[in-house]
N, C-alpha and C. Protein backbone atom coordinates (compact mmCIF):
# COMPACT_ATOMS: atom_id res chain seq x y z
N UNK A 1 65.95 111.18 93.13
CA UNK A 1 64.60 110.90 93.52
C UNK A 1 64.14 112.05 94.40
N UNK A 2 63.06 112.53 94.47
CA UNK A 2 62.80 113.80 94.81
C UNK A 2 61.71 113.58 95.64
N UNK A 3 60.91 111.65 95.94
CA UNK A 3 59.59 111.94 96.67
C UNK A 3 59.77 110.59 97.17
N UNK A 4 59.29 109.87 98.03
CA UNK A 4 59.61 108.57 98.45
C UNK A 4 58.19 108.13 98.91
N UNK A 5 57.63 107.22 98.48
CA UNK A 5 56.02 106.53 99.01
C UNK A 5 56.52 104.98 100.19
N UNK A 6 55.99 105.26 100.89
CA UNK A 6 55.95 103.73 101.83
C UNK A 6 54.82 103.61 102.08
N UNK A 7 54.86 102.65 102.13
CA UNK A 7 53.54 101.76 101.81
C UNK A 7 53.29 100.25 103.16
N UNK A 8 52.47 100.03 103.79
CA UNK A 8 52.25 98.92 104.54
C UNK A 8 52.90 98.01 103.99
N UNK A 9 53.10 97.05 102.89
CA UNK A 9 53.08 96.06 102.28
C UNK A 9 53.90 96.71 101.27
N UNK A 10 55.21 95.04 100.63
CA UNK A 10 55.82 95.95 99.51
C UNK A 10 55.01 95.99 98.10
N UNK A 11 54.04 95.72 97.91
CA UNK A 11 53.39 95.15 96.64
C UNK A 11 52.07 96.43 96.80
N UNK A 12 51.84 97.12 97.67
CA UNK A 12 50.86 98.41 98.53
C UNK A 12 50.91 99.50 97.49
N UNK A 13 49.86 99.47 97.41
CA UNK A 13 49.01 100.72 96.25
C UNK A 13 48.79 102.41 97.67
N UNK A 14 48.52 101.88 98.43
CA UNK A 14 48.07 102.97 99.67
C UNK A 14 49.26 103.06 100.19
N UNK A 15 49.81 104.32 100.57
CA UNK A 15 50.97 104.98 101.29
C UNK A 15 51.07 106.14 102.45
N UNK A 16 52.05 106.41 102.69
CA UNK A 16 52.57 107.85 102.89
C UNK A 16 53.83 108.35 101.93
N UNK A 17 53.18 109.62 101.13
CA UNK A 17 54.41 109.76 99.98
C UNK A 17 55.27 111.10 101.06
N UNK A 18 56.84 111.21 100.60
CA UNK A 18 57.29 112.33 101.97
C UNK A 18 57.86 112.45 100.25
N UNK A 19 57.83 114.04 100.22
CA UNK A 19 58.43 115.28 99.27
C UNK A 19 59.68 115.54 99.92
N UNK A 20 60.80 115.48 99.15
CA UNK A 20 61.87 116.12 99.41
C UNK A 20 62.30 117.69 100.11
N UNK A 21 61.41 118.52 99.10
CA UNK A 21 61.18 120.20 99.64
C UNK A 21 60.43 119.86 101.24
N UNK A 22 60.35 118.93 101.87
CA UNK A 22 58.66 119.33 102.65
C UNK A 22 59.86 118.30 104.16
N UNK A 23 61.24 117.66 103.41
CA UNK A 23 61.66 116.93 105.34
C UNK A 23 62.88 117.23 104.75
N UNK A 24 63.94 116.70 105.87
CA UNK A 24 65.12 116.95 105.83
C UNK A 24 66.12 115.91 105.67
N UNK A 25 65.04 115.03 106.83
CA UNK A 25 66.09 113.85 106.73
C UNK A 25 64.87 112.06 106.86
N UNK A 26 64.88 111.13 106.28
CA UNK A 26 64.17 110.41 106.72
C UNK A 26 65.21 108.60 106.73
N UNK A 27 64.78 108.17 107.54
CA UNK A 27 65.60 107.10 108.17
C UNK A 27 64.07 106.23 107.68
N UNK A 28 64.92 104.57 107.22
CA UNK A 28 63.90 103.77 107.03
C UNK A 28 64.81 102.64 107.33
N UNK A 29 64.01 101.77 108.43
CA UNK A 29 64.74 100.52 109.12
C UNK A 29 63.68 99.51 108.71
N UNK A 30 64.76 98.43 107.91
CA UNK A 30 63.98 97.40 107.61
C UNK A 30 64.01 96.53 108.62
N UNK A 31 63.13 95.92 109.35
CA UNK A 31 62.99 95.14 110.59
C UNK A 31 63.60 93.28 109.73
N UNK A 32 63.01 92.89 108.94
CA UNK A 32 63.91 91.75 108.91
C UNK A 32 65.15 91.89 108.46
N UNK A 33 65.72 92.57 107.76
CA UNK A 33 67.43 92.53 107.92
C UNK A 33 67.99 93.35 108.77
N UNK A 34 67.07 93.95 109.69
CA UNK A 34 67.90 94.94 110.43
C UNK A 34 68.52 96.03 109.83
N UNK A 35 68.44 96.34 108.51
CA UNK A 35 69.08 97.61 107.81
C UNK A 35 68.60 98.31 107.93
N UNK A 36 69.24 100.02 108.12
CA UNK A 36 69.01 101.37 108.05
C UNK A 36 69.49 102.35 107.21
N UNK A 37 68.31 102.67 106.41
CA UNK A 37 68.93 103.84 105.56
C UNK A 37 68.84 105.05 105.79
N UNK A 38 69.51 106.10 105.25
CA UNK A 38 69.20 106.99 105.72
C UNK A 38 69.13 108.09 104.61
N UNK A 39 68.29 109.37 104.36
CA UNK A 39 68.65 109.94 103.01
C UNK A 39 68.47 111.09 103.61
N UNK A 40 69.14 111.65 102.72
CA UNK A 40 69.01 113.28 103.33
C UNK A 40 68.51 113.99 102.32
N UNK A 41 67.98 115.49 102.84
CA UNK A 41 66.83 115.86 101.40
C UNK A 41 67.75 117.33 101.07
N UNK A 42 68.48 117.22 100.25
CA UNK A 42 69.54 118.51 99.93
C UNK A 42 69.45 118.39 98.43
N UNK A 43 69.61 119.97 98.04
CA UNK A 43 69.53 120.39 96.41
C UNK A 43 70.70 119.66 96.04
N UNK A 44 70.29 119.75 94.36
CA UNK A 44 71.97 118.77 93.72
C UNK A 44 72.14 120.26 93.15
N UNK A 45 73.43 120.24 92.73
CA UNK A 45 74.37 121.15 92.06
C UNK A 45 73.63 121.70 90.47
N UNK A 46 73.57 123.00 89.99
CA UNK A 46 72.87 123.20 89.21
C UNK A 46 73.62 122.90 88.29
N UNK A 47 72.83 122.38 87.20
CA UNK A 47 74.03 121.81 85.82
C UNK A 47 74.53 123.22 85.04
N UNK A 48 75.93 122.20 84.47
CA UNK A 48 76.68 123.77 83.94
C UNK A 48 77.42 124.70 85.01
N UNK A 49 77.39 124.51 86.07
CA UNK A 49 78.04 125.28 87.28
C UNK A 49 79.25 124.84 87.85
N UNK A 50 79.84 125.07 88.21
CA UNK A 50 81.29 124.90 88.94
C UNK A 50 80.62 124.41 90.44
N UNK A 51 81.49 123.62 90.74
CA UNK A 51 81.09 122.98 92.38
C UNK A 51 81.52 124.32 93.86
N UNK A 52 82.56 124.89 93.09
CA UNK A 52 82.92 126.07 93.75
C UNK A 52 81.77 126.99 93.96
N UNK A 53 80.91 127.38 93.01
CA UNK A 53 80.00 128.37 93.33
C UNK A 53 78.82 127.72 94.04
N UNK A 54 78.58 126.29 94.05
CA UNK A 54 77.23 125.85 94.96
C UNK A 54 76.29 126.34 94.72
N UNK A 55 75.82 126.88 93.27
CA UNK A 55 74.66 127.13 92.99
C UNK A 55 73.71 125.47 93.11
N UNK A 56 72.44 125.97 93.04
CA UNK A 56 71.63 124.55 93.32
C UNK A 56 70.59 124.43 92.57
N UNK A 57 70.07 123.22 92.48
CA UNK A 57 68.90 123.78 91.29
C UNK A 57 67.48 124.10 91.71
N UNK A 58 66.66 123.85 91.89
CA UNK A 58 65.50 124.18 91.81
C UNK A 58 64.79 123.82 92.80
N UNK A 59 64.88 122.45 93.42
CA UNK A 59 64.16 121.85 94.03
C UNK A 59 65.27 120.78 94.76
N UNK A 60 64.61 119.80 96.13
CA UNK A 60 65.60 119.02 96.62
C UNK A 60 65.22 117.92 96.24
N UNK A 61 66.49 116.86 96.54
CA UNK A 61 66.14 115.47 96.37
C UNK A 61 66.55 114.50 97.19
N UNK A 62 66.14 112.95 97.16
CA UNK A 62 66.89 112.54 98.73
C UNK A 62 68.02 111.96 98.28
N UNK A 63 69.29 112.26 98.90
CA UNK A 63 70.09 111.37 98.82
C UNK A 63 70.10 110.44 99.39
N UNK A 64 70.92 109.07 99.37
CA UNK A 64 71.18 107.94 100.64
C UNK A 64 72.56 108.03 100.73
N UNK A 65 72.81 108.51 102.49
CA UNK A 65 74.05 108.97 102.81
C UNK A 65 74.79 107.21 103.04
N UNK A 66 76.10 107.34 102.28
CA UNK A 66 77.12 106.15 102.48
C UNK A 66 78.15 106.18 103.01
N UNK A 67 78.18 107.51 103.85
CA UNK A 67 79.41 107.69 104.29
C UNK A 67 78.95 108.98 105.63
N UNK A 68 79.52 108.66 106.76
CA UNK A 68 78.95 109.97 107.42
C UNK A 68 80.27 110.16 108.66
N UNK A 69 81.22 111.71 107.93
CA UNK A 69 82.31 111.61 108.70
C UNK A 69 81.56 112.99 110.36
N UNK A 70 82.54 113.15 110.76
CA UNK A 70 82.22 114.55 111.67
C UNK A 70 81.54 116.19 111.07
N UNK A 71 82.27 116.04 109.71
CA UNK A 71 82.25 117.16 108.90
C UNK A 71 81.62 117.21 107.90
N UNK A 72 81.67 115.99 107.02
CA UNK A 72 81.59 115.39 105.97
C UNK A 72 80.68 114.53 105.77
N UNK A 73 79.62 114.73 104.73
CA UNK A 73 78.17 113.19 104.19
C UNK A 73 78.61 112.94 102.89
N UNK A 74 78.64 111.85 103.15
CA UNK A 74 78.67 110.98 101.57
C UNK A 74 77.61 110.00 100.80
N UNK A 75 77.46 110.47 99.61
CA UNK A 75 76.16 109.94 99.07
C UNK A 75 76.25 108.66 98.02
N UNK A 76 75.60 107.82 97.90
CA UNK A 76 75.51 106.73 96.62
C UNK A 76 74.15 107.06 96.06
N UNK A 77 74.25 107.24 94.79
CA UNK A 77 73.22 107.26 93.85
C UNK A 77 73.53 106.35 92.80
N UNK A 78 72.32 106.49 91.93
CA UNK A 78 72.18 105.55 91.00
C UNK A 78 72.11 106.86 89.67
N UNK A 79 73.30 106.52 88.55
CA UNK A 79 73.34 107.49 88.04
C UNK A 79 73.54 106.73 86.43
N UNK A 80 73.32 107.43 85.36
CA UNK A 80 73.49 107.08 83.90
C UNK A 80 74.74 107.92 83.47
N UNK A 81 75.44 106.85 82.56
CA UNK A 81 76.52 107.66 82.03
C UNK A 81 76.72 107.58 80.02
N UNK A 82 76.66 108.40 79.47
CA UNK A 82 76.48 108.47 78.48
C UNK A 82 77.50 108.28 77.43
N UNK A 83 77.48 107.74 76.13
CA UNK A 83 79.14 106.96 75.42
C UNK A 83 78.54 107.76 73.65
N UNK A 84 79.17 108.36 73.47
CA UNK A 84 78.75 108.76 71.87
C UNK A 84 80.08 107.38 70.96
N UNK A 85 79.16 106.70 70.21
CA UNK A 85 80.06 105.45 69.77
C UNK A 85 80.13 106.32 67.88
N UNK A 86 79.17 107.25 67.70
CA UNK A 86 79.94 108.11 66.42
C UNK A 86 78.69 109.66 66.33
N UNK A 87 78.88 110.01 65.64
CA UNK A 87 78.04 111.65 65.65
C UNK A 87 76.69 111.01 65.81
N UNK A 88 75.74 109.91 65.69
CA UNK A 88 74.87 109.86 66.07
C UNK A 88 74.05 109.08 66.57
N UNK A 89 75.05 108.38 67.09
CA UNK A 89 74.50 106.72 67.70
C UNK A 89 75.52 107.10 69.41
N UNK A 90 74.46 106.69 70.57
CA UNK A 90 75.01 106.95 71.71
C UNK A 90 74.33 105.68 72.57
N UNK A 91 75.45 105.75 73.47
CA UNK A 91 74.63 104.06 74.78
C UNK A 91 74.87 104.85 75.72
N UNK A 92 73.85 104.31 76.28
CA UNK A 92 73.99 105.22 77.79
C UNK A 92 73.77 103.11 79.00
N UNK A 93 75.04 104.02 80.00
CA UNK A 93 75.33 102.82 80.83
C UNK A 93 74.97 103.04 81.92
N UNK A 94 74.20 101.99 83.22
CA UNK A 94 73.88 102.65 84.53
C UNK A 94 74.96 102.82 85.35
N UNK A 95 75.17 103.24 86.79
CA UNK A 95 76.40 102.74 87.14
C UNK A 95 76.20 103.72 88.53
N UNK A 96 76.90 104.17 89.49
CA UNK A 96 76.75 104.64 91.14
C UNK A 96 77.26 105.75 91.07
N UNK A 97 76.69 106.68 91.09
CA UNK A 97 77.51 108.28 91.41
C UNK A 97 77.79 108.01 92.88
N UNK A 98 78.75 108.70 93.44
CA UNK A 98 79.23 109.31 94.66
C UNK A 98 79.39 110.65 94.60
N UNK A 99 78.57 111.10 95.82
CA UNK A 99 78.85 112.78 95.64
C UNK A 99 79.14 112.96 97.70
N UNK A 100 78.90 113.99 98.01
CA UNK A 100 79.16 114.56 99.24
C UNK A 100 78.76 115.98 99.51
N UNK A 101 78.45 116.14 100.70
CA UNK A 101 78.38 117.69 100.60
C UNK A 101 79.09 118.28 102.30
N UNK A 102 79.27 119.49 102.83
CA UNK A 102 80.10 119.25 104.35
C UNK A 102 78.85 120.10 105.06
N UNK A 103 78.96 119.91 106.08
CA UNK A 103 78.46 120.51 107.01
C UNK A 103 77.62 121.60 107.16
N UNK A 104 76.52 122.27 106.84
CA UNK A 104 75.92 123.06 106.52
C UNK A 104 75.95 123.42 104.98
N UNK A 105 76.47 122.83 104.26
CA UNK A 105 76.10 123.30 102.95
C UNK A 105 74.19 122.33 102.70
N UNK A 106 73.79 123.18 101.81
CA UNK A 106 72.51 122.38 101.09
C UNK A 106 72.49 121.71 99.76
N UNK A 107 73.61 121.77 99.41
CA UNK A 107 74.34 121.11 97.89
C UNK A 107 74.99 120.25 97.86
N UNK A 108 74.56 119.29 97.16
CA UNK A 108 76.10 118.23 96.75
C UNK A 108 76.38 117.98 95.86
N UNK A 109 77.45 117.82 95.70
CA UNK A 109 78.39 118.04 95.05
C UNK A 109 78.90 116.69 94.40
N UNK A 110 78.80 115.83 93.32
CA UNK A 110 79.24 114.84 92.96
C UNK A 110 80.32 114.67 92.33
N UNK A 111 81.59 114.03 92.86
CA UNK A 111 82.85 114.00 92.56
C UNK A 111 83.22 112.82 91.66
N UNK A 112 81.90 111.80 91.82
CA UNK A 112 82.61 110.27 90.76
C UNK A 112 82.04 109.68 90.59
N UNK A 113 81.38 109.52 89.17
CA UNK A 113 80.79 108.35 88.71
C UNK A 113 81.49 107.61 87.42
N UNK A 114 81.55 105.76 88.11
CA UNK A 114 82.51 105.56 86.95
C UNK A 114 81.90 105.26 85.92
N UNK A 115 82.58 105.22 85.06
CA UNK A 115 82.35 104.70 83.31
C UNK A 115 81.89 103.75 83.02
N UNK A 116 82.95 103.05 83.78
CA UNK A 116 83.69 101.67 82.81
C UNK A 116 84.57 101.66 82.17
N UNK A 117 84.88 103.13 81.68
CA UNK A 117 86.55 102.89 80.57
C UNK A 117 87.29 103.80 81.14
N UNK A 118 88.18 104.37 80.25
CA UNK A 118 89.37 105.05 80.84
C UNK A 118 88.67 106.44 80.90
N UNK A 119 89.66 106.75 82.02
CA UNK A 119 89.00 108.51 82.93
C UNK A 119 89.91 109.28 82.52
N UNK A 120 89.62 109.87 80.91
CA UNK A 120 90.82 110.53 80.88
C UNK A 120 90.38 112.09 81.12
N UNK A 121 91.52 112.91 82.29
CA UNK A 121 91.11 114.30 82.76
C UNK A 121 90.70 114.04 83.67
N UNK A 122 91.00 112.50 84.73
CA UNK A 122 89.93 112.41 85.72
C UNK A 122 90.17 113.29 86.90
N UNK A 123 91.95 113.24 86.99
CA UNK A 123 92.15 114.54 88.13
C UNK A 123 91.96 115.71 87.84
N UNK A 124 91.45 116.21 86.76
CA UNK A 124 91.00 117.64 86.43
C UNK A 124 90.11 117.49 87.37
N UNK A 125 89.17 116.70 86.74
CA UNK A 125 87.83 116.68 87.50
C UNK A 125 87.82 116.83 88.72
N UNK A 126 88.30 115.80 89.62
CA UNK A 126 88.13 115.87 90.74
C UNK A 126 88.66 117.33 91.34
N UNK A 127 89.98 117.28 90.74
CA UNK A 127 90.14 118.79 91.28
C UNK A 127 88.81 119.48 91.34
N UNK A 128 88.52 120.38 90.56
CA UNK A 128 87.54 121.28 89.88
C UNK A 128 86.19 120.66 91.10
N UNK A 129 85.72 119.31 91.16
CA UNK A 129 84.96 118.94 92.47
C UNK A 129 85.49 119.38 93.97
N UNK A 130 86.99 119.34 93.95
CA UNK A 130 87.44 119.80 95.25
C UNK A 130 87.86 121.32 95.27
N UNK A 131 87.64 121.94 94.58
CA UNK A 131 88.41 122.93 94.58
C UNK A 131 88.14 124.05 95.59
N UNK A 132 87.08 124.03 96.31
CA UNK A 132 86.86 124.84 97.63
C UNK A 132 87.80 124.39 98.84
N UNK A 133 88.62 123.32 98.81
CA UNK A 133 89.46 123.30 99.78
C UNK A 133 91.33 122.59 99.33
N UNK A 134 91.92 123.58 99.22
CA UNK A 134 93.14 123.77 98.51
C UNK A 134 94.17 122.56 98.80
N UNK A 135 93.30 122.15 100.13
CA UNK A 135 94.50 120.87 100.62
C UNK A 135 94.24 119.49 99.51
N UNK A 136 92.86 119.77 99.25
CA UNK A 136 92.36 118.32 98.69
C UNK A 136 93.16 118.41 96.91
N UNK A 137 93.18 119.71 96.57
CA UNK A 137 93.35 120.00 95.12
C UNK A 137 95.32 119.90 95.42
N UNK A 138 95.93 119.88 96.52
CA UNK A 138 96.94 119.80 96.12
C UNK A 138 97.25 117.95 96.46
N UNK A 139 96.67 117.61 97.27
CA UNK A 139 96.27 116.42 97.10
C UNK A 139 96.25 115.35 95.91
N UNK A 140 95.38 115.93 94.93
CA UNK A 140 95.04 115.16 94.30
C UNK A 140 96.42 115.48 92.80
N UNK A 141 96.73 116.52 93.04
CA UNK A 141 97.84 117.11 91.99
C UNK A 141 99.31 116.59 92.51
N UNK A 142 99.56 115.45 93.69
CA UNK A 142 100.64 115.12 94.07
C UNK A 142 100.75 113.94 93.44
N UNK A 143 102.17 113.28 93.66
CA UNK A 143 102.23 111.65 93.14
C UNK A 143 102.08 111.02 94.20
N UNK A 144 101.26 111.81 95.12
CA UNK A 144 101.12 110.16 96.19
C UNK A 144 99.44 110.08 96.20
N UNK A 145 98.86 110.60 95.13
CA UNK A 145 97.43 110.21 94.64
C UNK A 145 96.95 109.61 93.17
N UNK A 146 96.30 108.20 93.59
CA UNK A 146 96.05 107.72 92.44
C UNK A 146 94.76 107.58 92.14
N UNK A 147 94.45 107.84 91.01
CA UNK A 147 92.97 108.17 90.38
C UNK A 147 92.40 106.40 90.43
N UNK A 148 93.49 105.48 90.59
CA UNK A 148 93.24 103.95 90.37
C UNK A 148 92.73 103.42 91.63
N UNK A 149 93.14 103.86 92.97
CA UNK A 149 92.99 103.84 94.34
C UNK A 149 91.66 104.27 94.84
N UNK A 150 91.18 105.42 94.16
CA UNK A 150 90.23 106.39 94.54
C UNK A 150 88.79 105.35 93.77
N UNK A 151 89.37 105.04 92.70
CA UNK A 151 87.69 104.47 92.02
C UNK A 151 87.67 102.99 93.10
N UNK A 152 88.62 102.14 93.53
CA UNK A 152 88.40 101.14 93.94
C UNK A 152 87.73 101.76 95.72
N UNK A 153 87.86 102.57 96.08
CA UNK A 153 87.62 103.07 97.34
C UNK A 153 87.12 104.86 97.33
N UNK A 154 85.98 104.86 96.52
CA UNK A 154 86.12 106.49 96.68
C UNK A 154 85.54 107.67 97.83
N UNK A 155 84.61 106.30 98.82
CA UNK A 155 84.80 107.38 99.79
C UNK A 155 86.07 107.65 100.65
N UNK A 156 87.09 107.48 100.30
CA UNK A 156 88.45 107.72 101.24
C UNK A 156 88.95 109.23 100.69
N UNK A 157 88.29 109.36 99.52
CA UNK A 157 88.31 111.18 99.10
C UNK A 157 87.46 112.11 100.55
N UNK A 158 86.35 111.43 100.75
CA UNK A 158 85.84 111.85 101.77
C UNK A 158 86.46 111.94 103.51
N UNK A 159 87.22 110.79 103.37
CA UNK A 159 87.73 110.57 104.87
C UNK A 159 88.74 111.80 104.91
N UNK A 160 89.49 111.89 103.88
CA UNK A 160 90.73 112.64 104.01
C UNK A 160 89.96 114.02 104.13
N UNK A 161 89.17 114.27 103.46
CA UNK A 161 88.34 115.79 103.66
C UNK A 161 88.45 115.91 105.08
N UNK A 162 87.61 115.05 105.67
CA UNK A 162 86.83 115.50 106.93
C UNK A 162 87.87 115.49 107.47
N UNK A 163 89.17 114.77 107.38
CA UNK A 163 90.39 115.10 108.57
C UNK A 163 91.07 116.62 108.25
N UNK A 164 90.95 116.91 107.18
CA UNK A 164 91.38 118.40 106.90
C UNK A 164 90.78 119.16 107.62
N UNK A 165 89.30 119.07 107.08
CA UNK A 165 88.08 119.73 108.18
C UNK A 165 88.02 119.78 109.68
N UNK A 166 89.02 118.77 110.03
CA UNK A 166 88.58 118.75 111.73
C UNK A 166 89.76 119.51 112.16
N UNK A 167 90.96 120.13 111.20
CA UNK A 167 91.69 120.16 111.70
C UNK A 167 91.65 121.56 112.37
């Protein structure tokens, strides 16, 4: 999402719309549940690119941070994932990206969105998502990391970052 309108009323035709390119960060507290969100306005990763090079694309968008270590932001989005069922019939499924980005970067970087079926190559992936910091890629290439652990809890990819990071 790249522009956000609030409006007096939730059903409100009249607003204030805030552009992603134009803030950085915007916090919205809902007074009857007491909830606070928070999104941050950072480029996504340009498609086709390696997470290593942090190229970005064009323009920013807001994330909503779900995770916020010392070092380390973690994001939930709402993301589509696509199933080719033969050469020309395809379903596309909704489902939650998680991405992150650290500390002065303006990119993030999305490390996991699930399926629904089997992740096969999933530690490629993640590698190849972590691969700017060698601890996480040997990490994830050990047997005391499970790709089964990580989808049931995946910001704990993040926790372990930021303790690398602080170190």
């Amino acid at each position: 999402m790249d522009e956000i309108t609030i409006t007096p009323t939730k059903d409100g035709k009249e607003g204030t719309t805030y552009k992603a390119d134009d803030v950085k960060v915007l916090k919205c507290i809902y007074e009857k549940e007491g909830l606070q969100k928070e999104y941050r306005s950072l480029y996504a990763l340009k498609p086709m690119t390696r997470p290593l090079n942090l190229k970005h694309s064009n323009h920013k968008f807001f994330w909503m941070v779900g995770y916020q270590g010392k070092k380390v932001i973690g994001f939930i989005s709402d993301a589509s994932v696509i199933f080719r069922t033969s050469a020309t019939e395809r379903l596309t499924s909704k489902t939650t990206a998680y991405s992150y980005c650290v500390e002065g970067d303006e990119v993030v970087v999305t490390f996991y969105a699930p399926s629904g079926g089997i992740d096969i190559g999933s530690k490629s992936e993640l590698k190849m998502n972590f691969e700017r910091f060698p601890e996480m890629v040997e990490l994830i290439k050990s047997k005391d990391f499970s790709v089964k652990e990580m989808k049931d809890k995946p910001f704990a990819m993040l926790e372990t970052l930021d303790q690398y990071l602080a170190k």
